[in-house]
Protein backbone atom coordinates (compact mmCIF):
# COMPACT_ATOMS: atom_id res chain seq x y z
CA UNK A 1 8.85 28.31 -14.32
CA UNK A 2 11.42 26.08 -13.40
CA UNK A 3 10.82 23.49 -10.86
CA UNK A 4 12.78 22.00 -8.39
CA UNK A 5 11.83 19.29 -6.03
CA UNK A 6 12.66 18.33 -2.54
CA UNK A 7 13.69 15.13 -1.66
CA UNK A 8 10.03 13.39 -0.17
CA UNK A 9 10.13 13.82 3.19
CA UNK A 10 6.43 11.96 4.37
CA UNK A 11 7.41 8.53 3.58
CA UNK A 12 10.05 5.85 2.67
CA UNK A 13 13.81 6.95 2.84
CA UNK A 14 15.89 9.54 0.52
CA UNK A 15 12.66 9.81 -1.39
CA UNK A 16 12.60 6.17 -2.14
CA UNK A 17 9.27 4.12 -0.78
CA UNK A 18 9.05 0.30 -1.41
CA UNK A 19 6.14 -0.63 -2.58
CA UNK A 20 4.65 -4.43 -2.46
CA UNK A 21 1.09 -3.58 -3.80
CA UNK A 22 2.23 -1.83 -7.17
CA UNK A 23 1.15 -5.07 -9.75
CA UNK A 24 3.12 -2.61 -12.54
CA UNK A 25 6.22 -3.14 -10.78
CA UNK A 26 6.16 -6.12 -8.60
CA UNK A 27 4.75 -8.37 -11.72
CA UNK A 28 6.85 -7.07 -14.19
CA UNK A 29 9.21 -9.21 -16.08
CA UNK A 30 11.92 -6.25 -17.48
CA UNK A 31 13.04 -3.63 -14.93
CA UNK A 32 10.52 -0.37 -14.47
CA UNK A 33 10.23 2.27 -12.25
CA UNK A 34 7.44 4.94 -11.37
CA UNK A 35 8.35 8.52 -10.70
CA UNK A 36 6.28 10.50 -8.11
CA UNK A 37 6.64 14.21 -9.15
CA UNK A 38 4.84 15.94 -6.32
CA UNK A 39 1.84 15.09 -3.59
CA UNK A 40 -1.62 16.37 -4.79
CA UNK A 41 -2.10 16.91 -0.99
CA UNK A 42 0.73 19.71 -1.11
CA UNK A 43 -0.54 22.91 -2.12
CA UNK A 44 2.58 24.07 -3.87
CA UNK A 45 3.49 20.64 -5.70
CA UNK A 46 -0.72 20.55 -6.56
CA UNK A 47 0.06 23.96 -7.91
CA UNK A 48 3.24 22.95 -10.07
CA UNK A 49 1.51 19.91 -11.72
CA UNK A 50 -1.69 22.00 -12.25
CA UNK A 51 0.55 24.11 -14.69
CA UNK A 52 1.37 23.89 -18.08
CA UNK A 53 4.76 25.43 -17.36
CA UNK A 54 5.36 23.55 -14.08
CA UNK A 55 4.93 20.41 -15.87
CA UNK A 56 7.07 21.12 -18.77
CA UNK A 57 9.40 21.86 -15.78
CA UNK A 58 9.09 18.52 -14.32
CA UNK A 59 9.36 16.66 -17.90
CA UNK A 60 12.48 18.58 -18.68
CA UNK A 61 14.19 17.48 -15.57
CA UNK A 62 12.88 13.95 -16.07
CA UNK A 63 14.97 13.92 -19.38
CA UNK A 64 17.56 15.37 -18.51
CA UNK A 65 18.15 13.05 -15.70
CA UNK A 66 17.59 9.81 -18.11
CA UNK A 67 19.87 11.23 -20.52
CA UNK A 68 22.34 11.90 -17.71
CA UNK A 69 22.40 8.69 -16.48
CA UNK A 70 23.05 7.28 -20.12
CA UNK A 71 26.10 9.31 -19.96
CA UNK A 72 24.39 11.11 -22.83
């Protein structure tokens, strides 16, 4: 299965959602992010992360866009 998310469309803008109440990124003293990959609430994203597969899918891509932004 390979997975390939859309761009959140139900909140924030380009996928990107700011976030004041997140203590595990507003308090943090080095630079972190947190990656939403999918809304429980959407029965095909629900379905992806619910699979083995799907969420070697999702891991894969996460990766590969780290490494890419590495320049690796």
């Amino acid at each position: 299965m390979t997975a390939v998310e859309p761009v959140s469309d139900y909140t924030g803008s380009e996928g990107v959602d700011s976030r004041p109440d997140l203590a595990g990124l507003n308090l943090n003293a080095v630079p972190a992010v947190y990656v939403e990959c999918g809304n429980m609430r959407n029965v095909a994203d629900a379905a992806l992360m619910s699979d083995p597969a799907g969420r070697d899918a999702i891991a894969a891509q996460l990766a590969a866009a780290v490494l890419a932004f590495l320049g690796r």
